[in-house]
Every structure is written in structure tokens, then in C-alpha cells.
Protein backbone atom coordinates (compact mmCIF):
# COMPACT_ATOMS: atom_id res chain seq x y z
CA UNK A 1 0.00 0.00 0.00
CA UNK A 2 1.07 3.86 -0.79
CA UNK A 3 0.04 6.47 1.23
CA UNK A 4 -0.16 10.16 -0.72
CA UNK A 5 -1.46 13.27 0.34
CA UNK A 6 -1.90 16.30 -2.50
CA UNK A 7 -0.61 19.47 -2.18
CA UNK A 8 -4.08 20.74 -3.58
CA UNK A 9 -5.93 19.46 -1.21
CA UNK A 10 -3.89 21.41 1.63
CA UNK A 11 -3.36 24.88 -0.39
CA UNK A 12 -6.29 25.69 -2.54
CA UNK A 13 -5.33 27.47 -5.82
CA UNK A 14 -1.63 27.35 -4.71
CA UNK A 15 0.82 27.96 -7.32
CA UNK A 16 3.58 25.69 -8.17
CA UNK A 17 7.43 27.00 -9.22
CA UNK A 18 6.32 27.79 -12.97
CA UNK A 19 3.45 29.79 -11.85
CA UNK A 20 0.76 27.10 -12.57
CA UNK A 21 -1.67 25.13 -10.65
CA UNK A 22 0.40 23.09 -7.66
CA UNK A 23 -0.69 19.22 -8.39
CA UNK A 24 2.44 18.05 -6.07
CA UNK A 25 1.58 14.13 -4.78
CA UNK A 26 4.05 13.32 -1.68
CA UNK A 27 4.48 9.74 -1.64
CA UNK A 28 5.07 6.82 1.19
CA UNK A 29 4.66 4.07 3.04
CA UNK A 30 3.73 5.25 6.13
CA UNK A 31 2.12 8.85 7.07
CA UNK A 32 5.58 9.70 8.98
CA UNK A 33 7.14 9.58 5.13
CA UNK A 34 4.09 11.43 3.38
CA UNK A 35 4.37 14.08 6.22
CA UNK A 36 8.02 14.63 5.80
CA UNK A 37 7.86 14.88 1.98
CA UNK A 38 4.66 17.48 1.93
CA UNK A 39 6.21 19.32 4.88
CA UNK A 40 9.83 19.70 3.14
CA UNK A 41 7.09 20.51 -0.47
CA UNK A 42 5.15 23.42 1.67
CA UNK A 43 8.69 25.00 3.26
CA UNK A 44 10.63 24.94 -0.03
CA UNK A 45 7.99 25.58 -2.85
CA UNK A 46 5.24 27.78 -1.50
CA UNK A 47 7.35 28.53 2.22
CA UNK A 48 4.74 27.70 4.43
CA UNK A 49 5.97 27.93 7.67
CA UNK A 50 4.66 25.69 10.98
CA UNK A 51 3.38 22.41 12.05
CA UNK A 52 1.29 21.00 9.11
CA UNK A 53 1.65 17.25 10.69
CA UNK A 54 -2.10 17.47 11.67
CA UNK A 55 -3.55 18.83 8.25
CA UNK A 56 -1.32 16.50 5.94
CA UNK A 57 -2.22 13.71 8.18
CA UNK A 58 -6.23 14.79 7.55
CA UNK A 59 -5.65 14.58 3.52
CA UNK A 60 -3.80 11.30 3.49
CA UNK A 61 -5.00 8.21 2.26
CA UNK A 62 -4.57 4.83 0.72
CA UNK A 63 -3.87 3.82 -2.66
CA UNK A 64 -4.39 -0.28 -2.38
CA UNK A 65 -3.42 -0.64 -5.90
């Protein structure tokens, strides 16, 4: 199983490094790796600063495939 979270689905309309719709996926297999890839995605692309653990963790799920 794969966890994944979307960047979307945490920053509404946010813009991605060429200026166009963020559709960032972080990728893991367990929410301690999804939360570490999204959090190090928020600081360095759209420098959102804070605790996001509880949010990511809210928009993660389960791809069984």
C-alpha cells in the first residue's frame, strides 16, 4: 500500500514554481514519510511555515493498488 497526500488538497489554488496550478503528490509508506515529503514541499515551494503534521495527516490516504 502507498500512502499520498496532494498538495491541492492542503493549499487551494496554490501555485507551483512555474506559476501554474500546484498538483504536487508526496508519496510513502507510512504517514511519517508522506508528512516529511509534503512538509519539506510546503517549506521549499510555496514557504509555508509551521506544524502542518495534523492537516497533511487529515488529507492522506490509501492507494491499495
Amino acid at each position: 500500500m502507498v500512502r499520498f497526500a496532494r498538495c491541492n488538497s492542503l493549499l487551494s489554488l496554490a501555485l507551483d514554481a512555474s506559476g501554474k496550478g500546484c498538483r504536487y503528490v508526496a508519496k510513502g509508506a507510512s504517514d511519517d514519510d508522506v508528512v516529511k515529503d509534503m512538509s519539506e514541499h510546503l517549506t521549499t515551494v510555496h514557504q509555508v511555515a509551521g506544524d502542518m503534521k495534523a492537516n497533511i495527516l487529515a488529507s492522506t490516504k490509501t492507494n491499495n493498488g
